[in-house]
PDB file of N, CA and C in Angstrom:
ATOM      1  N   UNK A   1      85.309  28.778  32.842  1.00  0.00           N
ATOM      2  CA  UNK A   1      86.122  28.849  31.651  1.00  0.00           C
ATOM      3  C   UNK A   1      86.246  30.279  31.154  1.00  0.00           C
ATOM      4  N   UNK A   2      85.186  31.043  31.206  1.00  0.00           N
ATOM      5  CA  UNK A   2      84.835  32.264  30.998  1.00  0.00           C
ATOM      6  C   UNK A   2      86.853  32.983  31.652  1.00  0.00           C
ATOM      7  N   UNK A   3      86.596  33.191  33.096  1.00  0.00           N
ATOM      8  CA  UNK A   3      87.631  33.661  33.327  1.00  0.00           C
ATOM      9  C   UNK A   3      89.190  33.955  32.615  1.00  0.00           C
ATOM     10  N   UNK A   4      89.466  32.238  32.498  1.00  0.00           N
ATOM     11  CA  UNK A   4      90.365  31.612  31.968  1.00  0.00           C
ATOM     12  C   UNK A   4      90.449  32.181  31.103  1.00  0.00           C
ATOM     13  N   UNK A   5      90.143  31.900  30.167  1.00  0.00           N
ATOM     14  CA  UNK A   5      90.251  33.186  28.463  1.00  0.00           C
ATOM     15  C   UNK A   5      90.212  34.597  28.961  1.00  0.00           C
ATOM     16  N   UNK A   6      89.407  35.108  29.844  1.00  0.00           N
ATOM     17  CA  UNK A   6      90.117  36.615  29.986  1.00  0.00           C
ATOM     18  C   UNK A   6      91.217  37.283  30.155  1.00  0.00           C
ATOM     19  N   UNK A   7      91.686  36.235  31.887  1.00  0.00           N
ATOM     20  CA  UNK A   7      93.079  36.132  31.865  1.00  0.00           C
ATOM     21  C   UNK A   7      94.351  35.793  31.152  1.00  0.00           C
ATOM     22  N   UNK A   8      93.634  35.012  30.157  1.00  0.00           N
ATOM     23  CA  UNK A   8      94.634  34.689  28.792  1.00  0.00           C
ATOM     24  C   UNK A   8      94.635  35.508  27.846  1.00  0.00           C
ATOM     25  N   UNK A   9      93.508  36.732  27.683  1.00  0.00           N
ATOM     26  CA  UNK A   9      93.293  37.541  26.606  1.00  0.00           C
ATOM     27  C   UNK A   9      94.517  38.328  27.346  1.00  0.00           C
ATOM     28  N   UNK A  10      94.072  38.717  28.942  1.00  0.00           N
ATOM     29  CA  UNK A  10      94.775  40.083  29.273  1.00  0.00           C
ATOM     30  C   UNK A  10      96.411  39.923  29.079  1.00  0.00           C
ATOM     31  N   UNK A  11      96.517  38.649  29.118  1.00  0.00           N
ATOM     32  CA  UNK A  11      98.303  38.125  29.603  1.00  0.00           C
ATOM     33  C   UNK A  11      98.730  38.191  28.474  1.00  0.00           C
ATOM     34  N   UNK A  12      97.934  38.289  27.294  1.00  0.00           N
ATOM     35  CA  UNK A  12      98.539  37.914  25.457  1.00  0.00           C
ATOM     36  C   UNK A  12      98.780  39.230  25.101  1.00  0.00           C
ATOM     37  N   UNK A  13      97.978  40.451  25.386  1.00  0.00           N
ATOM     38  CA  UNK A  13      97.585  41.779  25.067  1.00  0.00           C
ATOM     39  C   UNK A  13      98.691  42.561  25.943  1.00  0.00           C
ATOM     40  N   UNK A  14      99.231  42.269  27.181  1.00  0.00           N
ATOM     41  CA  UNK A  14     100.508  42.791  27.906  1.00  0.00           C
ATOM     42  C   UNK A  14     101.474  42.137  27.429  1.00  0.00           C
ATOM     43  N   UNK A  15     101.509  40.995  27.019  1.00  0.00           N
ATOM     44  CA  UNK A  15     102.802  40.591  26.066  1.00  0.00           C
ATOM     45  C   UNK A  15     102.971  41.480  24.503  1.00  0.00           C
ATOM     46  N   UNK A  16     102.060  41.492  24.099  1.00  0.00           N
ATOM     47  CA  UNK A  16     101.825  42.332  23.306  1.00  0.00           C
ATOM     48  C   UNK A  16     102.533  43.536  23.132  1.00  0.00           C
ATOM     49  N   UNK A  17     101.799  44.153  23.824  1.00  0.00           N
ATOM     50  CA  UNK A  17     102.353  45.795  24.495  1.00  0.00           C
ATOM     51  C   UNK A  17     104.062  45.417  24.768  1.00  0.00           C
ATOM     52  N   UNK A  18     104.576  44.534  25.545  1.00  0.00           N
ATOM     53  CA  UNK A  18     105.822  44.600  25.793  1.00  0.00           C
ATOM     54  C   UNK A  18     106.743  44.687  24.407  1.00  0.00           C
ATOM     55  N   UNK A  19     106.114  43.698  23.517  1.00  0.00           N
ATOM     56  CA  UNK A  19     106.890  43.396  22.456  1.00  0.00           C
ATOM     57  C   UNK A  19     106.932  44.642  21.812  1.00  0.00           C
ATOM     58  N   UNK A  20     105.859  45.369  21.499  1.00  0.00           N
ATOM     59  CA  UNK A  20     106.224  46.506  20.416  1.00  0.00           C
ATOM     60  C   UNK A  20     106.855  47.414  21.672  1.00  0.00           C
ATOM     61  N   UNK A  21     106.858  48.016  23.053  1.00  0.00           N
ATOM     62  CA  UNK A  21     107.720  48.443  23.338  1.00  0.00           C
ATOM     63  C   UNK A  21     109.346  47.988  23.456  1.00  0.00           C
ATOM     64  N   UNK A  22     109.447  46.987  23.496  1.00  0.00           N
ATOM     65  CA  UNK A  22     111.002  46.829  23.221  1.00  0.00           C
ATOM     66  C   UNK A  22     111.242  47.202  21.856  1.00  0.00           C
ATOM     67  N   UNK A  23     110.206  46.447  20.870  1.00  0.00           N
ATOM     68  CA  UNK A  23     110.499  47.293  19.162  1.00  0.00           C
ATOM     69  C   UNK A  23     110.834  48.475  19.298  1.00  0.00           C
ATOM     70  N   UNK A  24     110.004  49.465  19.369  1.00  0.00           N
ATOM     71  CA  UNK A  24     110.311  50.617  19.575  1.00  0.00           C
ATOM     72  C   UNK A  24     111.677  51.498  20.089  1.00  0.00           C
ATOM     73  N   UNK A  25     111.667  50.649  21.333  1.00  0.00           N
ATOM     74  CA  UNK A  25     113.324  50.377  22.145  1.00  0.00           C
ATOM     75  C   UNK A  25     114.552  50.420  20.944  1.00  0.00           C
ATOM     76  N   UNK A  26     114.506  49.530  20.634  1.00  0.00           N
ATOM     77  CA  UNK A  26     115.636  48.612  20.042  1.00  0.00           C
ATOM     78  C   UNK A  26     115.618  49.589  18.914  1.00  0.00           C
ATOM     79  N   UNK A  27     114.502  50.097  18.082  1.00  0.00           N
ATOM     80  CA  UNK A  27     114.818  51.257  16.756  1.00  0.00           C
ATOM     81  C   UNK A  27     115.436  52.612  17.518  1.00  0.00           C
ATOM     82  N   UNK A  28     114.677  52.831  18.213  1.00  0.00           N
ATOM     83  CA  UNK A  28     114.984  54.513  18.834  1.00  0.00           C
ATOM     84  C   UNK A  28     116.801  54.143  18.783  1.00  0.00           C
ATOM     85  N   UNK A  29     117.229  52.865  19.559  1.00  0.00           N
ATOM     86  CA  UNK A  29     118.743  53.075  20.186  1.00  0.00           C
ATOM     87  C   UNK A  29     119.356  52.627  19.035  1.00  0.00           C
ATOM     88  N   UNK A  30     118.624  51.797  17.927  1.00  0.00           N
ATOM     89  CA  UNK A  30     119.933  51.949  16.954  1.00  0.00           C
ATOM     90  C   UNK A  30     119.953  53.029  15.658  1.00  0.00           C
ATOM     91  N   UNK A  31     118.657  53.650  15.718  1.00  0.00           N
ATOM     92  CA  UNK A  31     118.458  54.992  15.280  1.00  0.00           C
ATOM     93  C   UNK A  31     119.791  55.802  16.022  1.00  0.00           C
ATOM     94  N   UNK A  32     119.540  55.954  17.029  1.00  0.00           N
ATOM     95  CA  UNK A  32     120.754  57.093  18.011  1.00  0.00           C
ATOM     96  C   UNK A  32     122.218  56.452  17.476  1.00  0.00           C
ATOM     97  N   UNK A  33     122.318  55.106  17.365  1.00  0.00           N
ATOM     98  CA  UNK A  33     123.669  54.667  17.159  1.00  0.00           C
ATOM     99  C   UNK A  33     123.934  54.817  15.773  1.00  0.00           C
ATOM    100  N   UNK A  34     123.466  54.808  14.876  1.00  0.00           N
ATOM    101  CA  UNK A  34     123.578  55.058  13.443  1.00  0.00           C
ATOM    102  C   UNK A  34     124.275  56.417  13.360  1.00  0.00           C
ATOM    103  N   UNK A  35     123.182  57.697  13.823  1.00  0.00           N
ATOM    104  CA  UNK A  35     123.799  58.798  13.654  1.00  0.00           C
ATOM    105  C   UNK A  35     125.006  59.253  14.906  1.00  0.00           C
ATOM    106  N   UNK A  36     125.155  58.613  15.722  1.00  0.00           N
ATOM    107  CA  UNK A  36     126.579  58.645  16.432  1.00  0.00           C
ATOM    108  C   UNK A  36     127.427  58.139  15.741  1.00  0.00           C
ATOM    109  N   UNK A  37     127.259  56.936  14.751  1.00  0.00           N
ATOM    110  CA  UNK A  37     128.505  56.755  13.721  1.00  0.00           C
ATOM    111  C   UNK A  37     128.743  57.553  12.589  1.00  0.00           C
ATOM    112  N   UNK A  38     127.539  58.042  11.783  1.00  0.00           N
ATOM    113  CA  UNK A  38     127.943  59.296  11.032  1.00  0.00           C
ATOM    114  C   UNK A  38     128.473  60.218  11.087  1.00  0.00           C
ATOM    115  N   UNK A  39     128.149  60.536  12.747  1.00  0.00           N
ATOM    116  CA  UNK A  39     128.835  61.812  12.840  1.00  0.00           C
ATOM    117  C   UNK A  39     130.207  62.368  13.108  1.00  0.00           C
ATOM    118  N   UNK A  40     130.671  60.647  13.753  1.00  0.00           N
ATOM    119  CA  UNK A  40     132.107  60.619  14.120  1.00  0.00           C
ATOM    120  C   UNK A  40     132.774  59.929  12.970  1.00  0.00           C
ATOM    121  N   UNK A  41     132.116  59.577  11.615  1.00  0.00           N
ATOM    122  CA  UNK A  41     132.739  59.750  10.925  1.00  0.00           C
ATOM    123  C   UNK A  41     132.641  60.390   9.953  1.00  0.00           C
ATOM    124  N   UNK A  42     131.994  61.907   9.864  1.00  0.00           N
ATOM    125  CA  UNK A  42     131.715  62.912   9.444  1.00  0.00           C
ATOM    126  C   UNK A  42     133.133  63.794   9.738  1.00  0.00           C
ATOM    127  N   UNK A  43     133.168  63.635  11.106  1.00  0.00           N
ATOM    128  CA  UNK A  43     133.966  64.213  12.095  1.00  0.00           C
ATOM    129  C   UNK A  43     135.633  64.193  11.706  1.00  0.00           C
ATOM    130  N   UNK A  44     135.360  62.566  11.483  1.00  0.00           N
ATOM    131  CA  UNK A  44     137.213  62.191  11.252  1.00  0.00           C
ATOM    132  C   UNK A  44     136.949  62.593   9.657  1.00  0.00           C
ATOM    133  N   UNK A  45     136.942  62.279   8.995  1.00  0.00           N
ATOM    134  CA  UNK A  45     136.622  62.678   7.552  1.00  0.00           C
ATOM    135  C   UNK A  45     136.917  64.292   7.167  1.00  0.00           C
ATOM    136  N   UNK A  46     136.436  64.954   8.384  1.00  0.00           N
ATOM    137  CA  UNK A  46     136.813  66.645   8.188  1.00  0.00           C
ATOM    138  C   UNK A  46     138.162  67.060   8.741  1.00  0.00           C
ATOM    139  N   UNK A  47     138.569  65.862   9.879  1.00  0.00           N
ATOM    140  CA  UNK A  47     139.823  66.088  10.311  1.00  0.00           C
ATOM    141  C   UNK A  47     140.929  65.782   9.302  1.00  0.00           C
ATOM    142  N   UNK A  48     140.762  64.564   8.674  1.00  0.00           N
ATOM    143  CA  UNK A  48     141.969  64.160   7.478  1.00  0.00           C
ATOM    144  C   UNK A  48     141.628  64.713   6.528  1.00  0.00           C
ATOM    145  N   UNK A  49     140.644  65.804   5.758  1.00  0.00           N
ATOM    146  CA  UNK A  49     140.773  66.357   4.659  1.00  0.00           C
ATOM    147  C   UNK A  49     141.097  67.261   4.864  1.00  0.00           C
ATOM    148  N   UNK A  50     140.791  68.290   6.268  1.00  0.00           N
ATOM    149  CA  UNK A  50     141.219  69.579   6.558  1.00  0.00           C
ATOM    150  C   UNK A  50     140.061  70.696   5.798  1.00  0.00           C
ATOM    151  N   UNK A  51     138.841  69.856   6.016  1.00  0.00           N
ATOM    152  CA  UNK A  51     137.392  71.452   5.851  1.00  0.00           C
ATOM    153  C   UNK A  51     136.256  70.635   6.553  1.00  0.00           C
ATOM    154  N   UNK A  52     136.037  71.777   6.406  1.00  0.00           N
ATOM    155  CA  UNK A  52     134.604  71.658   7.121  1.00  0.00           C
ATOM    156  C   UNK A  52     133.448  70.806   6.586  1.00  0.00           C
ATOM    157  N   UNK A  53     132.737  70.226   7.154  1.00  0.00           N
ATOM    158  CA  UNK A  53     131.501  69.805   6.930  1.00  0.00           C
ATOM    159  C   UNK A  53     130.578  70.230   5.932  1.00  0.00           C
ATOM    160  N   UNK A  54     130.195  69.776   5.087  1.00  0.00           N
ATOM    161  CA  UNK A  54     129.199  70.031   4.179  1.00  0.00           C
ATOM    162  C   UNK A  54     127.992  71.008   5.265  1.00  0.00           C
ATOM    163  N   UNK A  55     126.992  70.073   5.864  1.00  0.00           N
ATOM    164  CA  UNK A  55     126.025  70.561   6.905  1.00  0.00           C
ATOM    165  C   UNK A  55     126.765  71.607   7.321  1.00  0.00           C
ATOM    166  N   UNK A  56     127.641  71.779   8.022  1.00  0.00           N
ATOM    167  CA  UNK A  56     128.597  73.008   8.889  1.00  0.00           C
ATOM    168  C   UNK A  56     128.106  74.421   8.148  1.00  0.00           C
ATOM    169  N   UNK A  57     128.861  74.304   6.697  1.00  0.00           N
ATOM    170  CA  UNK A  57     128.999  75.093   6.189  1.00  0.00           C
ATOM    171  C   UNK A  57     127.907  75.536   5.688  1.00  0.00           C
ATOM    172  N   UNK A  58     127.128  74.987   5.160  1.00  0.00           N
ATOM    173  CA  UNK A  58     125.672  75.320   4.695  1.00  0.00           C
ATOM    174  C   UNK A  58     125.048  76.014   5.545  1.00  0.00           C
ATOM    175  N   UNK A  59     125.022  75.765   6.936  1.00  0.00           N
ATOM    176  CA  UNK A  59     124.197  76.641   7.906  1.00  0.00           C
ATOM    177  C   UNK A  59     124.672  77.886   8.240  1.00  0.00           C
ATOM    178  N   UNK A  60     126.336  77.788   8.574  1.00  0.00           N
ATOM    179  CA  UNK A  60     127.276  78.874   8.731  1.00  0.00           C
ATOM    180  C   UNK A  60     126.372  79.965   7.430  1.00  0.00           C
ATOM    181  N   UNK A  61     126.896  79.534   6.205  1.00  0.00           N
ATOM    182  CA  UNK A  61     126.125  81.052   4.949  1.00  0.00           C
ATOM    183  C   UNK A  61     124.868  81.288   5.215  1.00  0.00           C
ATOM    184  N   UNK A  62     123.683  80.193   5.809  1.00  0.00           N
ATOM    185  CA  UNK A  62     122.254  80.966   5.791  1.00  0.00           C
ATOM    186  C   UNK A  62     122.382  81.909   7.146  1.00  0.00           C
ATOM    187  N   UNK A  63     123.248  81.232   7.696  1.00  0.00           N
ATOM    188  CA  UNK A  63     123.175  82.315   9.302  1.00  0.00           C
ATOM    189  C   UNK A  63     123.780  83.613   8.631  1.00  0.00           C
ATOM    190  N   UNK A  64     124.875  83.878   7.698  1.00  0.00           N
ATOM    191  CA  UNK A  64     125.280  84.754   7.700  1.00  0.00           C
ATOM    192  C   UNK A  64     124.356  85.514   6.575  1.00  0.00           C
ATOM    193  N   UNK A  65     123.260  84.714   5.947  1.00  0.00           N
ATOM    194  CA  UNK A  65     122.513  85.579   4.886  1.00  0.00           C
ATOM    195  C   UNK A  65     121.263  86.077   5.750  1.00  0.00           C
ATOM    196  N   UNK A  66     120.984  85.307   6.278  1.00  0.00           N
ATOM    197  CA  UNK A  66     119.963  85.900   7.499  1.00  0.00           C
ATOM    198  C   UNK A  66     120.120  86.968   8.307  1.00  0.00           C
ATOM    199  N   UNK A  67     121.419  87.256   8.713  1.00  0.00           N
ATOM    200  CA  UNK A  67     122.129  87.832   9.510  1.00  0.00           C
ATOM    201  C   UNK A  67     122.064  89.249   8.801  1.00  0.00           C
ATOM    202  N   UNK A  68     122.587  88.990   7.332  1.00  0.00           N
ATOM    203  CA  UNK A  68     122.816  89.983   6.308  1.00  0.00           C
ATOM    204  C   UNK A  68     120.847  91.076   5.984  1.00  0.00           C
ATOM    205  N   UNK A  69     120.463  89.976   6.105  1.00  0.00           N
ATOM    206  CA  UNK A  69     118.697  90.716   5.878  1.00  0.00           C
ATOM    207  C   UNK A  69     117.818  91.271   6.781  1.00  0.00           C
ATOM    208  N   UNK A  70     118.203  90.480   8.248  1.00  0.00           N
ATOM    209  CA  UNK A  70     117.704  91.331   9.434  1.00  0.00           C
ATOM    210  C   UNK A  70     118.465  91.556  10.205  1.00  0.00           C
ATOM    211  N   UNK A  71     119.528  92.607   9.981  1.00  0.00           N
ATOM    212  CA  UNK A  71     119.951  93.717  10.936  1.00  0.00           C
ATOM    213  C   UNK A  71     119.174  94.850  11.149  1.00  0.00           C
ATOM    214  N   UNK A  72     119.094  94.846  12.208  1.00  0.00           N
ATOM    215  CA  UNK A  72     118.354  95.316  12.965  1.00  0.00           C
ATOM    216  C   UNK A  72     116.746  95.651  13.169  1.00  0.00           C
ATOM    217  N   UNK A  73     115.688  94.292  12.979  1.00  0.00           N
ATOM    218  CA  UNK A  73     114.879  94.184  12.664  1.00  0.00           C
ATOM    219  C   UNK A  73     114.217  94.266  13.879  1.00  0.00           C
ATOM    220  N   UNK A  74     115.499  93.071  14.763  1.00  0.00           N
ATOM    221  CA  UNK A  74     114.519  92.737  16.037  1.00  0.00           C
ATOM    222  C   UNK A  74     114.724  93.513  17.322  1.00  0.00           C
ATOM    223  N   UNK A  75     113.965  93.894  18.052  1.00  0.00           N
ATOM    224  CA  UNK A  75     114.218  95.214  18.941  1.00  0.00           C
ATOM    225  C   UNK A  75     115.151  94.069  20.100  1.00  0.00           C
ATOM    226  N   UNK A  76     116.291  95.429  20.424  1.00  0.00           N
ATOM    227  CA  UNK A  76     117.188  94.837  21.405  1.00  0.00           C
ATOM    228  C   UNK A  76     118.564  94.035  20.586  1.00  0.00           C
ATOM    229  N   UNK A  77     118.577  94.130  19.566  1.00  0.00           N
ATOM    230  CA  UNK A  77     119.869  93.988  18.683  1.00  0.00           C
ATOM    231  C   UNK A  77     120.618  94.841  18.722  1.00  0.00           C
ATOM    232  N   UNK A  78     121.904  94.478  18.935  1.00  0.00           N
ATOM    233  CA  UNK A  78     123.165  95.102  19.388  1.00  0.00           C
ATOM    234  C   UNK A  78     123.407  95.612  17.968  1.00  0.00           C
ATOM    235  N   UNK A  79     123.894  96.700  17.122  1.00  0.00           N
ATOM    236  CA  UNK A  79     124.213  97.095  16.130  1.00  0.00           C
ATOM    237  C   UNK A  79     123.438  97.659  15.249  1.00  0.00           C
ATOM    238  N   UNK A  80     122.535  98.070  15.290  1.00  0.00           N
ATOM    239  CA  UNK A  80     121.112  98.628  14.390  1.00  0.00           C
ATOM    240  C   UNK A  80     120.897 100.074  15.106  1.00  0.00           C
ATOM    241  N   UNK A  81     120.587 100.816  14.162  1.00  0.00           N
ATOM    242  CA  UNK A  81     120.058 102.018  14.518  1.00  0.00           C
ATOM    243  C   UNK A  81     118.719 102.028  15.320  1.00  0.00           C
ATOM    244  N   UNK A  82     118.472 103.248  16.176  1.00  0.00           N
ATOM    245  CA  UNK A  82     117.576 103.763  16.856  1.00  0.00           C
ATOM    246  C   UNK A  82     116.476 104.117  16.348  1.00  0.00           C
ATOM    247  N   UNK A  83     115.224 103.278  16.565  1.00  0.00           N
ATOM    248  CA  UNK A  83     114.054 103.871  15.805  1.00  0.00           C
ATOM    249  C   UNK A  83     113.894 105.098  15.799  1.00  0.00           C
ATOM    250  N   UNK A  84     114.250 106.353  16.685  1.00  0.00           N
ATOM    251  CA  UNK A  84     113.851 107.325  16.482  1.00  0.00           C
ATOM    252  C   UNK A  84     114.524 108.262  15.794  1.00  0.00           C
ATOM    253  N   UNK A  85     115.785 107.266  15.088  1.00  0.00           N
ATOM    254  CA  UNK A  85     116.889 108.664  14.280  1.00  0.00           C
ATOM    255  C   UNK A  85     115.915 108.299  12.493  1.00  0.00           C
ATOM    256  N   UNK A  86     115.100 107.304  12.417  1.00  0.00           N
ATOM    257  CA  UNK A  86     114.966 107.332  11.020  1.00  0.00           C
ATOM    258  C   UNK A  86     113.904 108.049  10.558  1.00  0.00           C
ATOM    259  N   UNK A  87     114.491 108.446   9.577  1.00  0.00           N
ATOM    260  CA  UNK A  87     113.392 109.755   8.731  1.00  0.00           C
ATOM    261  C   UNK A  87     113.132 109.280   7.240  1.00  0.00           C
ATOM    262  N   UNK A  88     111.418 109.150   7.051  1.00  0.00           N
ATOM    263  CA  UNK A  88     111.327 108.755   5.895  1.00  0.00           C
ATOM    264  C   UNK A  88     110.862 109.740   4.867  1.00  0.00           C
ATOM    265  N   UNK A  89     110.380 111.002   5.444  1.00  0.00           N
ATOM    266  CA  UNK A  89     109.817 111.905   4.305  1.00  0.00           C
ATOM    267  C   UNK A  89     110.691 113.398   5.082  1.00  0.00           C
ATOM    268  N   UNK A  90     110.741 114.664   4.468  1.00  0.00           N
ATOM    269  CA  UNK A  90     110.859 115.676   4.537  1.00  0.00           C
ATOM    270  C   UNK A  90     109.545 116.138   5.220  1.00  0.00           C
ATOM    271  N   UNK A  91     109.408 116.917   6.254  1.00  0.00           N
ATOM    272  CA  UNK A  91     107.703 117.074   6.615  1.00  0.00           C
ATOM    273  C   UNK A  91     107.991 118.680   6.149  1.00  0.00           C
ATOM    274  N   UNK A  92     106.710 119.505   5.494  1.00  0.00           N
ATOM    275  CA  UNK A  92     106.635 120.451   5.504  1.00  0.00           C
ATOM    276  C   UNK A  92     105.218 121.243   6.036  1.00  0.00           C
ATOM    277  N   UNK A  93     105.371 122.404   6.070  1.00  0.00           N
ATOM    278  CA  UNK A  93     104.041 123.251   6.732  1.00  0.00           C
ATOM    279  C   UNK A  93     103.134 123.640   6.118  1.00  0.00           C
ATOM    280  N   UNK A  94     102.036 123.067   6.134  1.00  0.00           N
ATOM    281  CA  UNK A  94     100.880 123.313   5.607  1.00  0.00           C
ATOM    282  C   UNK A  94     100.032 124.526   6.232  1.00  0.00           C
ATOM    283  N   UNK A  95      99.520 125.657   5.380  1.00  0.00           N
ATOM    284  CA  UNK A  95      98.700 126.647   6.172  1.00  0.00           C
ATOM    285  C   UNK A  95      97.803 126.396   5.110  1.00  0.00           C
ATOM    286  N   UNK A  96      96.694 127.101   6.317  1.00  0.00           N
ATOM    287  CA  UNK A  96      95.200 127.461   5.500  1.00  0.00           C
ATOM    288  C   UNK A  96      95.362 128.561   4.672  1.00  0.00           C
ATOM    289  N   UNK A  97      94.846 128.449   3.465  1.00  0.00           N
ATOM    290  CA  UNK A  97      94.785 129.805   2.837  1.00  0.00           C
ATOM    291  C   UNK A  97      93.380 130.713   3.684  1.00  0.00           C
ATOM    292  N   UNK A  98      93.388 131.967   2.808  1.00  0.00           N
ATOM    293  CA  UNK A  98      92.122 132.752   3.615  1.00  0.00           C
ATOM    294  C   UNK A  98      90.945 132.427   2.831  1.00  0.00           C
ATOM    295  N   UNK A  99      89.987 132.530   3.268  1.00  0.00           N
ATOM    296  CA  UNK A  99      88.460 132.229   2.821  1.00  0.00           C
ATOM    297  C   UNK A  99      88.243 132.671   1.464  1.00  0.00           C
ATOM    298  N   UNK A 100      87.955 134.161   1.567  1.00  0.00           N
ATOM    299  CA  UNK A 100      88.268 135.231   0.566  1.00  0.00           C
ATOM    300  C   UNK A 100      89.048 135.095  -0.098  1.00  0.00           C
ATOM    301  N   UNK A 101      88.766 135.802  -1.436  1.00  0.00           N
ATOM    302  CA  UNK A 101      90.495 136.384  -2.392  1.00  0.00           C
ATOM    303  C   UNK A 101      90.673 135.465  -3.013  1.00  0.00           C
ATOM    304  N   UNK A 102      91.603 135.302  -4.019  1.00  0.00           N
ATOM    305  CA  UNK A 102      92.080 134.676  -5.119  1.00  0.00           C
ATOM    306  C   UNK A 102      92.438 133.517  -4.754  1.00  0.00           C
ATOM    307  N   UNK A 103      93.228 133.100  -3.270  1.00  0.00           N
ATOM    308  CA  UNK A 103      93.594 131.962  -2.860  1.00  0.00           C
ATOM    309  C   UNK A 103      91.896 131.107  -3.018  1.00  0.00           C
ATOM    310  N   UNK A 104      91.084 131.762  -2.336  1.00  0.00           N
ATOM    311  CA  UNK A 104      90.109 130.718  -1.872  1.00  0.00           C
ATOM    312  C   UNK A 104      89.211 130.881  -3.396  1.00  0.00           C
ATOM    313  N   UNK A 105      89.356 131.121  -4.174  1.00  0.00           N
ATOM    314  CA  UNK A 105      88.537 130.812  -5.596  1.00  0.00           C
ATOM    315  C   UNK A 105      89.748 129.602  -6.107  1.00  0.00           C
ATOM    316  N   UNK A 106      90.781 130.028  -6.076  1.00  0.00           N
ATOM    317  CA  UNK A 106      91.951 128.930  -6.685  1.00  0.00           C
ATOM    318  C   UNK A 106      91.843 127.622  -6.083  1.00  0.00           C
ATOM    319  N   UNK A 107      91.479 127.690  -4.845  1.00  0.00           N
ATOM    320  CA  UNK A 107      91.182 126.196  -3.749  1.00  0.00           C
ATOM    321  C   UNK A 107      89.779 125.906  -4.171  1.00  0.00           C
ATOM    322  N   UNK A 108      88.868 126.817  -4.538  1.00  0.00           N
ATOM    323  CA  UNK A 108      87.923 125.820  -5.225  1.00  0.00           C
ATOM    324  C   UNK A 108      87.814 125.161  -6.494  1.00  0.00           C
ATOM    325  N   UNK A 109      88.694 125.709  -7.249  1.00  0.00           N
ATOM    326  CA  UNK A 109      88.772 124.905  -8.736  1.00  0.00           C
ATOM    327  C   UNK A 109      89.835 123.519  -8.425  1.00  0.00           C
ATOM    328  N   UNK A 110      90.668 123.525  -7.960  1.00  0.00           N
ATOM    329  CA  UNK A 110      91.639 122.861  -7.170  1.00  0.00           C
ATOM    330  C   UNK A 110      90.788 121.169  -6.948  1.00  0.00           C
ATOM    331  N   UNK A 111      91.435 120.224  -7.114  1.00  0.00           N
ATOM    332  CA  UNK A 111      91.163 119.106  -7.120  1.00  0.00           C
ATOM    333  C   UNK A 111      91.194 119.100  -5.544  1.00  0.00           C
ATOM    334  N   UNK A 112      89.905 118.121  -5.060  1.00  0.00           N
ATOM    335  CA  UNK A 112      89.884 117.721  -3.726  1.00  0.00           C
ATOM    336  C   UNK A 112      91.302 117.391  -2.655  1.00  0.00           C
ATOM    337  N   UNK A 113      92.091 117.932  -2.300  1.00  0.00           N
ATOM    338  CA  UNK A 113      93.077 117.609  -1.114  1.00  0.00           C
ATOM    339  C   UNK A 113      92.655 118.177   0.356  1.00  0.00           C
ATOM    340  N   UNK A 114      93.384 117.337   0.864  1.00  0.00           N
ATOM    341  CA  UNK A 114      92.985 117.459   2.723  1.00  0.00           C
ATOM    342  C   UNK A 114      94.080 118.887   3.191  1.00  0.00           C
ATOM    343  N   UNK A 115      93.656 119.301   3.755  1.00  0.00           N
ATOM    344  CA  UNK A 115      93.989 120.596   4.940  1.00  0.00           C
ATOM    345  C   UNK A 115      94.848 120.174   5.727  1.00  0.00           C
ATOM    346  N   UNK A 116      96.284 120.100   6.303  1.00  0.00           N
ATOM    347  CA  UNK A 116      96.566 119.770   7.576  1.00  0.00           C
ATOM    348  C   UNK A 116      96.567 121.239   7.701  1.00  0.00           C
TER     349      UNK A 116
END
């Protein structure tokens, strides 16, 4: 008897399994068919009013605000300047004063700065 009920457990538990995979089945494809009808009548809806898509358009402006904020951010973008033409400071020449003499008493009252 033992058996018998196993084989009946295993045969109930693969029926099982079948059933929620066809569930699954049957949502996924009328999930897909739902938005195949929205979209074709999204579609005709833009054709007899003559504009565009709500969604369309919404993405169209972030692409173009995105577009607008990173030019030329990402290396290998067609239209952006050359990292090596940009200049952010004026550089000027720093010399040592001499040890001696008025310079080097004036550099010691002189608030701590670095030497280039």
């Amino acid at each position: 008897m033992n058996g018998l009920s196993d084989f009946l457990g295993r045969a109930m538990r693969g029926l099982l399994k079948l059933a929620l995979v066809l569930a699954a089945l049957v949502f996924v494809v009328s999930f897909l068919l739902a938005a195949f009808v929205v979209v074709v009548a999204v579609s005709l809806w833009s054709l007899v009013t003559g504009r565009k898509p709500a969604p369309v358009v919404m993405f169209s402006r972030m692409r173009e605000q995105s577009q607008r904020y990173t030019r030329g951010v990402w290396p290998g973008q067609a239209g952006g300047a050359a990292a090596g033409d940009v200049v952010d400071v004026q550089a000027t020449e720093v010399t040592d004063a001499p040890a001696g003499g008025p310079a080097g008493d004036a550099a010691a009252s002189a608030p701590d700065r670095p030497l280039r």
